[in-house]
Protein backbone atom coordinates (compact mmCIF):
# COMPACT_ATOMS: atom_id res chain seq x y z
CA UNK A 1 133.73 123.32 87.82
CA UNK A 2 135.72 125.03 85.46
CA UNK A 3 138.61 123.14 83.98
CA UNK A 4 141.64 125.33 82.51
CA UNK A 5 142.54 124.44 78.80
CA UNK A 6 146.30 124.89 77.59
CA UNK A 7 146.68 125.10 74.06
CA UNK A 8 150.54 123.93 73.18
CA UNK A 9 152.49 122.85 70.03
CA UNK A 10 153.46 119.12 69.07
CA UNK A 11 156.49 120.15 69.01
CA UNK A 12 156.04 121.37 72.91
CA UNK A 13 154.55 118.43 73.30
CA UNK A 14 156.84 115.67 72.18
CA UNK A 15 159.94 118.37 74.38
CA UNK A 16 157.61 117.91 77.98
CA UNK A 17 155.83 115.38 77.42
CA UNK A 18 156.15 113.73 81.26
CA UNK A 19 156.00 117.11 82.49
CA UNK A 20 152.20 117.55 80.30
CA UNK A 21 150.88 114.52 81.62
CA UNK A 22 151.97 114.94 85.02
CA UNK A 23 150.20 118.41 84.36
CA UNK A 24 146.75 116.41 82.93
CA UNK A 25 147.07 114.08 85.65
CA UNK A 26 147.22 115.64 88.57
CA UNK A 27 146.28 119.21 88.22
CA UNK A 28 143.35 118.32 85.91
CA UNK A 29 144.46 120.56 83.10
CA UNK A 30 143.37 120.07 79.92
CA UNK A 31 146.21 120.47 77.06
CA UNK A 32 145.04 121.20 73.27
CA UNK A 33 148.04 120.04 70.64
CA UNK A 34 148.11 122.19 67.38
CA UNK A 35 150.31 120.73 64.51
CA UNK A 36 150.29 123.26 61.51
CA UNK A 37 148.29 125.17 63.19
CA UNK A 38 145.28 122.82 63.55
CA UNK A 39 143.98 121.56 66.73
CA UNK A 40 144.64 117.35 66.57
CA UNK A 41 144.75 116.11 70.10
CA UNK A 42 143.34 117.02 73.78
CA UNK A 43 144.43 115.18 76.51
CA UNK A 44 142.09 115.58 79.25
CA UNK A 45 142.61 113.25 82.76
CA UNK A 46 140.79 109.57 82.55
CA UNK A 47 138.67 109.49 85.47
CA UNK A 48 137.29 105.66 84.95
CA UNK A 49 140.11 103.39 87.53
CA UNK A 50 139.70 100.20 86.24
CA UNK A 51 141.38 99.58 89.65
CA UNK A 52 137.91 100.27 91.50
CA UNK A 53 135.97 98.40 88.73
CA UNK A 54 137.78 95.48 89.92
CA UNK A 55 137.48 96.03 93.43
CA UNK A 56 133.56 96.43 92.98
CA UNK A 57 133.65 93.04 91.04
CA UNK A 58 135.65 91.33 93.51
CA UNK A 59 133.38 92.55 95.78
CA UNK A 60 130.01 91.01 93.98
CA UNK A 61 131.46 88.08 92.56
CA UNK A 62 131.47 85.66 95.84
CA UNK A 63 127.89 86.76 96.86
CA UNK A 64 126.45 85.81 93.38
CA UNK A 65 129.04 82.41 92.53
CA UNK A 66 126.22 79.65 93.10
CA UNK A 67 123.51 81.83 91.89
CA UNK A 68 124.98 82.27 88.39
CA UNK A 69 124.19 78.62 87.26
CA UNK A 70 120.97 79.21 86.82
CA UNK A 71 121.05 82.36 84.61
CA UNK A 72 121.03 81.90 81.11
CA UNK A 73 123.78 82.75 78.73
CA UNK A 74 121.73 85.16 76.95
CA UNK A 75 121.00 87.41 80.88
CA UNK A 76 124.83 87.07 81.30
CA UNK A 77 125.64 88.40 78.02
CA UNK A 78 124.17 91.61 79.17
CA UNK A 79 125.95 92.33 81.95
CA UNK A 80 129.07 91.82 80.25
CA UNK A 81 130.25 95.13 79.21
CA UNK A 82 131.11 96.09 82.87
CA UNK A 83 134.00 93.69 82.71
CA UNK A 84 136.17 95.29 79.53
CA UNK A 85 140.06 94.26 80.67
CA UNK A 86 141.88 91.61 79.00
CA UNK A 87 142.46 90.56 82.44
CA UNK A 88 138.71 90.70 83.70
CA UNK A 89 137.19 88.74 80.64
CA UNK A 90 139.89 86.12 81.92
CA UNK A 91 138.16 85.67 85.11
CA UNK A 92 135.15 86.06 83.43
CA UNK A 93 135.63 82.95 81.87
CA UNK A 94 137.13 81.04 84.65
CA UNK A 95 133.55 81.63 86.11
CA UNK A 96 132.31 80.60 83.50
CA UNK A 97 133.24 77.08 84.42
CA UNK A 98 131.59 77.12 87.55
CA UNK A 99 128.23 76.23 85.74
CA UNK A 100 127.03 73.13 85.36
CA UNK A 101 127.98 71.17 82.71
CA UNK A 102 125.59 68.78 80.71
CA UNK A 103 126.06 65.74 83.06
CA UNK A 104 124.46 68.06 85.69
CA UNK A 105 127.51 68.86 87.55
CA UNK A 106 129.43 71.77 88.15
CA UNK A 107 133.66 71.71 87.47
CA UNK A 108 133.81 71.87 91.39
């Protein structure tokens, strides 16, 4: 697929800049910003939705919540880069206390 590249000042940029992004975002263009005639920024359209990253963890989490206190920290670690928000390393660590704790018994 070929994506169509814009090449506009800063000064452009800073005048439209709603009107760019709505561009970026929804017509998948790709905008180029020269200052002083140098090339310093592209703004291309994010298609990672942290949105459905959530979803798809909402979706696994119940199925594996008694299974997880049995993995050790170091197997967990691993899989920890698919939760990057503030918001999911949060939750992450409210799991967290689902394991059990040294008395043999889980916070539950």
């Amino acid at each position: 697929m070929y994506v169509m590249t814009q090449i506009i000042s800063i000064t452009d940029l800073r005048k439209d800049l709603f009107r760019i992004a709505d561009m970026v975002a929804f017509k998948g263009i790709e905008v180029e910003v020269e200052k002083e005639g140098r090339r310093i920024v592209k703004l291309v359209k994010i298609e990672d939705d942290p949105r459905e990253r959530a979803k798809k963890a909402l979706e696994i989490l119940p199925k594996l919540g008694g299974i997880w206190k049995d993995i050790p920290d170091d197997k967990f670690k691993e899989h920890r880069e698919f939760f990057r928000g503030k918001k999911e390393l949060e939750y992450m660590k409210k799991l967290g206390s689902w394991r059990k704790k040294k008395d043999g018994k889980g916070s539950r």
